[in-house]
N, C-alpha and C. Protein backbone atom coordinates (compact mmCIF):
# COMPACT_ATOMS: atom_id res chain seq x y z
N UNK A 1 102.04 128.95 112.37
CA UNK A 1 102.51 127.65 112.81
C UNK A 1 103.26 126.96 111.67
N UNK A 2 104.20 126.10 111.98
CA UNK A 2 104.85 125.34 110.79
C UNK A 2 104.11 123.88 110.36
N UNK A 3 104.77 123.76 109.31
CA UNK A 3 104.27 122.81 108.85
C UNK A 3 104.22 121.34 109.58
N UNK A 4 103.23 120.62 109.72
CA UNK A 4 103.23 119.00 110.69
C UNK A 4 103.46 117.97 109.64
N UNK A 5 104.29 117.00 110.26
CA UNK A 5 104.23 116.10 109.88
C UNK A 5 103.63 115.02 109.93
N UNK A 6 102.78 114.03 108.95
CA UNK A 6 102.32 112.83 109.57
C UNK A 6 103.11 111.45 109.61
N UNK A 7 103.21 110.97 110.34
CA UNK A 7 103.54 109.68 110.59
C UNK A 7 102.90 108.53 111.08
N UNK A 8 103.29 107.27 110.58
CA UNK A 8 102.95 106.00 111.15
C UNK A 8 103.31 105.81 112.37
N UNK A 9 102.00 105.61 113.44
CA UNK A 9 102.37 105.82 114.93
C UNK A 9 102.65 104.33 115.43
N UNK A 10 102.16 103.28 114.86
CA UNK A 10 102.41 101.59 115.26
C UNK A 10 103.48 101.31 115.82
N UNK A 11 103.92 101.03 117.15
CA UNK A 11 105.54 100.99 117.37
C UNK A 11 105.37 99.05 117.21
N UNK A 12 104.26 98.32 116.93
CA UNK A 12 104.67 97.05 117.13
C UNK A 12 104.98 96.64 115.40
N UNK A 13 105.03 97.79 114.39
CA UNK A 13 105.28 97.24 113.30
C UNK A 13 106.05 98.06 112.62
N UNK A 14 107.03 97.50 112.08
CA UNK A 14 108.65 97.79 111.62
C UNK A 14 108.72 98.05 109.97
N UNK A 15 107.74 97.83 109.51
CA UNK A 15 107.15 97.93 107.73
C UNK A 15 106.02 97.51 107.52
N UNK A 16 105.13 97.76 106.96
CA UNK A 16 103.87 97.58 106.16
C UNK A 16 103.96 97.72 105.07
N UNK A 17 102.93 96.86 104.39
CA UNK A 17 102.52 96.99 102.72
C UNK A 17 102.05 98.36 102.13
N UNK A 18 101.60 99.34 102.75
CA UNK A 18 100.83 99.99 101.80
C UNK A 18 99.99 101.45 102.95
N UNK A 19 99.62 102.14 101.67
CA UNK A 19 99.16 103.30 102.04
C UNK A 19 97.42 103.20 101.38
N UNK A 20 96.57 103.97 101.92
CA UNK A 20 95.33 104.02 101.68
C UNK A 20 94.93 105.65 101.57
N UNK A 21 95.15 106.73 100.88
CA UNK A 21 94.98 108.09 101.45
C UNK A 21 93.27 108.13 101.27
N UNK A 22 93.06 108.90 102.07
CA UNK A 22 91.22 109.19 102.07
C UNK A 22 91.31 110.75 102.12
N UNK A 23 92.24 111.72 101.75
CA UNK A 23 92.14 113.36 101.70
C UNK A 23 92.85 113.17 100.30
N UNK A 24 92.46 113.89 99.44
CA UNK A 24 93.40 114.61 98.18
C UNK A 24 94.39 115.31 98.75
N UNK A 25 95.65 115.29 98.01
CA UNK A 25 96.52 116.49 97.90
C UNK A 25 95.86 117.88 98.39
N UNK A 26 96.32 118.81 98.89
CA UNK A 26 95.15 120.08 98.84
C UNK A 26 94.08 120.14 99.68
N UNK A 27 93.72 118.94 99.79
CA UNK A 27 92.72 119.01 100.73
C UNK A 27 92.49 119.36 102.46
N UNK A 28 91.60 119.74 102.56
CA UNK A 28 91.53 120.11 104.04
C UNK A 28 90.97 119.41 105.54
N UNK A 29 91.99 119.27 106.22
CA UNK A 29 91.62 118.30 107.68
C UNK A 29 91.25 119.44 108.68
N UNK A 30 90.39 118.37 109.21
CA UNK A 30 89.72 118.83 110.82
C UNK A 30 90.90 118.21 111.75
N UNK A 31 91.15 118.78 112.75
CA UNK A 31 92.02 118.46 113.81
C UNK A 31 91.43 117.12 114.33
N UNK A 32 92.51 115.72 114.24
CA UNK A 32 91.69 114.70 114.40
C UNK A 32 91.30 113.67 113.34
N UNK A 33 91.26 114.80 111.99
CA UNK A 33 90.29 114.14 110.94
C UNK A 33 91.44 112.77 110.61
N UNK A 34 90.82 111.95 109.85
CA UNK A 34 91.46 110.52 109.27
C UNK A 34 91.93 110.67 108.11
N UNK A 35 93.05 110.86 107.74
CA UNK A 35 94.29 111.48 106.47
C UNK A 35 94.68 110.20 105.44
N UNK A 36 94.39 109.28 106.79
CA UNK A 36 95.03 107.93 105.65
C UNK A 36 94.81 106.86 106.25
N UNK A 37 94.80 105.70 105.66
CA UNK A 37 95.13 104.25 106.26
C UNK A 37 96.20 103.54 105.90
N UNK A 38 96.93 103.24 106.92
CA UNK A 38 98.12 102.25 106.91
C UNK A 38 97.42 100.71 106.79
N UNK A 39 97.74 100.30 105.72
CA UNK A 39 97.41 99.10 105.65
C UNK A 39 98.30 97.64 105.99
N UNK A 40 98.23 96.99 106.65
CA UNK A 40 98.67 95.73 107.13
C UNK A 40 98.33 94.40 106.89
N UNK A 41 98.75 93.57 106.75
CA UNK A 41 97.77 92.25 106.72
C UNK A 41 97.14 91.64 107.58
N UNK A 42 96.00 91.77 107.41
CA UNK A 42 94.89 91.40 108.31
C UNK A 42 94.09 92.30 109.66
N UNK A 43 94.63 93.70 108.80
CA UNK A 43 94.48 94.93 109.52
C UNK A 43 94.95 96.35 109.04
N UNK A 44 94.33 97.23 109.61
CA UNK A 44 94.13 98.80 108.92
C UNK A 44 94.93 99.82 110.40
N UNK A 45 95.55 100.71 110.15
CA UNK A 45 96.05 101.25 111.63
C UNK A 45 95.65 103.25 110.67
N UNK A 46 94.65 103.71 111.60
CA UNK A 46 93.90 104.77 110.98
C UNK A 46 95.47 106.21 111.22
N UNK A 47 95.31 107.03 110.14
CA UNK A 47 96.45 108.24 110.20
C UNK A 47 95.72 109.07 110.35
N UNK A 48 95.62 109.89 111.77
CA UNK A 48 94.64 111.21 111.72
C UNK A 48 95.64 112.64 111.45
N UNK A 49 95.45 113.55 111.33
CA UNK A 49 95.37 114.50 110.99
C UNK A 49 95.85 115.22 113.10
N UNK A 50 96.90 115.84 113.47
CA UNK A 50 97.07 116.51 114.51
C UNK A 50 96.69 117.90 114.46
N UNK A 51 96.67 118.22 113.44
CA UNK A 51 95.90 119.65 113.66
C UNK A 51 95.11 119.68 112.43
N UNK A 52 94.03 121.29 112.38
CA UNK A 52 93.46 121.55 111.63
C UNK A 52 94.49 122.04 110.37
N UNK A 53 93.82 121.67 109.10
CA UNK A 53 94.53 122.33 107.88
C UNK A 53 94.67 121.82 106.78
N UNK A 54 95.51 122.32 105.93
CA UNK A 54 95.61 121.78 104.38
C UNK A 54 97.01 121.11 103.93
N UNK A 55 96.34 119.65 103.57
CA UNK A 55 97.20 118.68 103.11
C UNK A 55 98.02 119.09 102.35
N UNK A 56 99.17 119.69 102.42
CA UNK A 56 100.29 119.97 101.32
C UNK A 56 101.05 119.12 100.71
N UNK A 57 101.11 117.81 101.43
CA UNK A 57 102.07 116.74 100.62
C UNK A 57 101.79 115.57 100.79
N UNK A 58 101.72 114.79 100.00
CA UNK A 58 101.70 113.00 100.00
C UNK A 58 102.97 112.67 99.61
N UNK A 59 103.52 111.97 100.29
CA UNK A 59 105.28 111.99 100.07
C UNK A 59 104.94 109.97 99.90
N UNK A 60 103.91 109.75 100.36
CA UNK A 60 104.12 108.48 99.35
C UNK A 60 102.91 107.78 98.40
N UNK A 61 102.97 106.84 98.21
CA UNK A 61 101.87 106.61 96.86
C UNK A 61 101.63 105.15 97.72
N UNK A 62 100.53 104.97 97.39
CA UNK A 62 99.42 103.39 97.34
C UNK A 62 100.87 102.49 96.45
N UNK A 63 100.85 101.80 97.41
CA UNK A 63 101.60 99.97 96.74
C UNK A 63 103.11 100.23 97.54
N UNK A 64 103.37 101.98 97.59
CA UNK A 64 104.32 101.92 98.06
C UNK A 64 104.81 101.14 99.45
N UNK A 65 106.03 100.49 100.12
CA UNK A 65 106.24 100.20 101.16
C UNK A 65 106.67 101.06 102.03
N UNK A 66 106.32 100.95 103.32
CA UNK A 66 105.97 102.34 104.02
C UNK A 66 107.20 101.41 105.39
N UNK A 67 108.13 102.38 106.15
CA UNK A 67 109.03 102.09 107.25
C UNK A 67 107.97 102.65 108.28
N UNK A 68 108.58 101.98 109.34
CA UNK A 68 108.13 102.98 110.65
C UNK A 68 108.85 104.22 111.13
N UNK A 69 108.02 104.96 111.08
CA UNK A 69 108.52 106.39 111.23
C UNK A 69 108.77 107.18 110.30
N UNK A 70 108.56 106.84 108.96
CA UNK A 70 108.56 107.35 108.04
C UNK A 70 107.93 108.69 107.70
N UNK A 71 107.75 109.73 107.44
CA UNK A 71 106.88 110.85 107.16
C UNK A 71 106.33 110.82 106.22
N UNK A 72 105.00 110.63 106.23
CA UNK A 72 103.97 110.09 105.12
C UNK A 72 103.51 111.82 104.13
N UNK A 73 103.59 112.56 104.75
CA UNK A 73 103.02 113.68 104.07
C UNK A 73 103.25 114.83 105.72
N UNK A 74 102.74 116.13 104.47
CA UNK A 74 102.77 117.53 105.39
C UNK A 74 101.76 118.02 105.18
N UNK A 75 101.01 118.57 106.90
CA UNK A 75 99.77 119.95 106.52
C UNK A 75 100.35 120.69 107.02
N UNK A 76 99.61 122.00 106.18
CA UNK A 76 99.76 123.31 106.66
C UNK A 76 98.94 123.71 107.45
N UNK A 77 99.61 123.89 108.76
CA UNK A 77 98.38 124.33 109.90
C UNK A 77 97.59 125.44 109.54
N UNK A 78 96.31 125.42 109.77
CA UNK A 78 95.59 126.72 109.59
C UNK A 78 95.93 128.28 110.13
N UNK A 79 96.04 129.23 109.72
CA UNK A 79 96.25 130.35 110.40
C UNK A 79 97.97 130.76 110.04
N UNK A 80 98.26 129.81 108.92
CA UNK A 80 99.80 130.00 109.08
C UNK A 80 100.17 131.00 107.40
C-alpha cells in the first residue's frame, strides 16, 4: 500500500494555531489510533491515524501555523 496522508479534517476552520503530536516520528498507529491534536482556541479537533502503521513524517512542528488541508505528516501502511 502507499503511503497516507494525514490531514486536518475541520471544514469550519480555515487556520489554526498549532499542532499537538501524541506519536513520535517512527512510531506506530493502530488504524483509528489519535496521531495528533489540532489545536484551536477554546478547543482541540483529534487527528486519527486511517490506517494501521508507521509514522514516517511530521511535516510540521508545535507553534507552527497549520492551513486547512494542509498535510500534516505520512504513515507507512503496514504490509507495504
Amino acid at each position: 500500500m502507499p503511503d497516507r496522508a494525514l490531514t486536518p479534517t475541520d471544514p469550519g476552520t480555515t487556520e489554526t494555531p498549532g499542532i499537538l503530536w501524541l506519536v513520535e516520528g517512527g512510531g506506530e498507529l493502530e488504524s483509528y489510533a489519535r496521531a495528533a491534536e489540532i489545536l484551536i482556541p477554546g478547543a482541540s479537533v483529534d487527528v486519527t491515524a486511517g490506517v494501521a502503521g508507521r509514522l514516517t513524517s511530521r511535516l510540521v512542528v508545535p507553534g507552527e501555523r497549520l492551513q486547512s488541508g494542509q498535510v500534516l505528516g505520512t504513515i507507512e501502511c503496514e504490509g507495504t
